[in-house]
Protein backbone atom coordinates (compact mmCIF):
# COMPACT_ATOMS: atom_id res chain seq x y z
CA UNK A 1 121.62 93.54 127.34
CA UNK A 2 119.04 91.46 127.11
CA UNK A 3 116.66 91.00 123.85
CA UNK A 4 113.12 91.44 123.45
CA UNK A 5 112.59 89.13 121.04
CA UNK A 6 111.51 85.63 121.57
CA UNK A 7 110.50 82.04 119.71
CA UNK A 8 109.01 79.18 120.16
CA UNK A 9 111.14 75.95 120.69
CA UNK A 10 109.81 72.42 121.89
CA UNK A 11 107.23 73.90 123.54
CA UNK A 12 108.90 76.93 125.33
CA UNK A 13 109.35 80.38 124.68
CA UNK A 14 113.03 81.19 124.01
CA UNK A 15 114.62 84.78 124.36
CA UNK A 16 116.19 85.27 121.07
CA UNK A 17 120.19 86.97 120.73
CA UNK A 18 120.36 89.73 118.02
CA UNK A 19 123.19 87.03 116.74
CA UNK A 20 120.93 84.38 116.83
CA UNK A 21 117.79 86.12 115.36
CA UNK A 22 120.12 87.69 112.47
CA UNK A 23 121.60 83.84 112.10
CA UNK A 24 117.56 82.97 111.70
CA UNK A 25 116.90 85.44 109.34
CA UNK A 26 120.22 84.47 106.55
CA UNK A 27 119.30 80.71 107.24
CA UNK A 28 115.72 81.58 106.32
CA UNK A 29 116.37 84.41 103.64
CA UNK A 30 113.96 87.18 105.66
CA UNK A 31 115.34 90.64 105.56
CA UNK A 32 113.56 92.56 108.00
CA UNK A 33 112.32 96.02 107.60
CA UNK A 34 114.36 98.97 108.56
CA UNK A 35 113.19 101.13 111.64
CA UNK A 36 111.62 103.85 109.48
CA UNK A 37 109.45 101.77 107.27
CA UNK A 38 108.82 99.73 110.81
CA UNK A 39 107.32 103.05 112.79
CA UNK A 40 105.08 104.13 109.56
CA UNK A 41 103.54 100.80 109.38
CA UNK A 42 103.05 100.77 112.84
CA UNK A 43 101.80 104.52 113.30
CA UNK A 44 99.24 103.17 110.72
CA UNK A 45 98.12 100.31 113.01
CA UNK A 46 97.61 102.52 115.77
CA UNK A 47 95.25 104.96 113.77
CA UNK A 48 93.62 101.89 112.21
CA UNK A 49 92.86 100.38 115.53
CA UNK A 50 91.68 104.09 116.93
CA UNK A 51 89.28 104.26 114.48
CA UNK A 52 88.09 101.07 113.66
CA UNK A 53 89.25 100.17 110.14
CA UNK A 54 91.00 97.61 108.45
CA UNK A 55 94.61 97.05 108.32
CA UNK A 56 96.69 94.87 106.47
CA UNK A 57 100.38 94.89 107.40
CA UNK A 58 101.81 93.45 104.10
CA UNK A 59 99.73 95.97 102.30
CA UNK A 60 100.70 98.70 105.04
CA UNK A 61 104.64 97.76 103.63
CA UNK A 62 104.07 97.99 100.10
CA UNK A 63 102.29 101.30 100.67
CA UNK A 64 105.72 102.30 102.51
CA UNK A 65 107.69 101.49 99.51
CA UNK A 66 105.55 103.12 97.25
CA UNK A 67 105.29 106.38 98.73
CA UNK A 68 108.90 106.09 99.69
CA UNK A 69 109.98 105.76 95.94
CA UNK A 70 108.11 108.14 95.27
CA UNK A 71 109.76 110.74 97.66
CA UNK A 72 106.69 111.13 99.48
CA UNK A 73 108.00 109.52 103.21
C-alpha cells in the first residue's frame, strides 16, 4: 500500500514508508500525535477557517491535552 506521506530530498519530493517515516521520527526524537488528538485539532481548523478566526496548531494541541486531562475530550 502505498503512503501518503512525502519529503523533500535533493530537490525532489519523496513518498515516505511508514518504516521510514517512523525511522525519521526516533532519529529525530518527534512523537507524533495520536489519531484522536489529530481529528480534534483538525475539526478545529476547519471551524476556524469557516469562520474566519485565528488558529494556532501548537496551541490547538495543548488545548487537546488540557481538556483531555481534564476528562473533558
Amino acid at each position: 500500500m502505498d503512503s501518503d506521506k512525502f519529503c523533500f530530498t535533493a530537490n525532489s519530493l519523496v513518498r515516505v514508508s511508514a518504516e521510514k517515516e517512523a525511522a525519521l521520527n526516533k532519529r529525530d526524537g518527534i512523537v507524533p500525535w495520536d489519531d484522536a488528538k489529530t481529528a480534534w485539532v483538525n475539526a478545529r481548523f476547519k471551524y476556524a477557517l469557516e469562520h474566519g478566526t485565528d488558529f494556532c496548531r501548537f496551541e490547538a494541541g495543548e488545548e487537546y491535552d488540557r481538556l483531555h486531562a481534564q476528562g473533558k475530550v
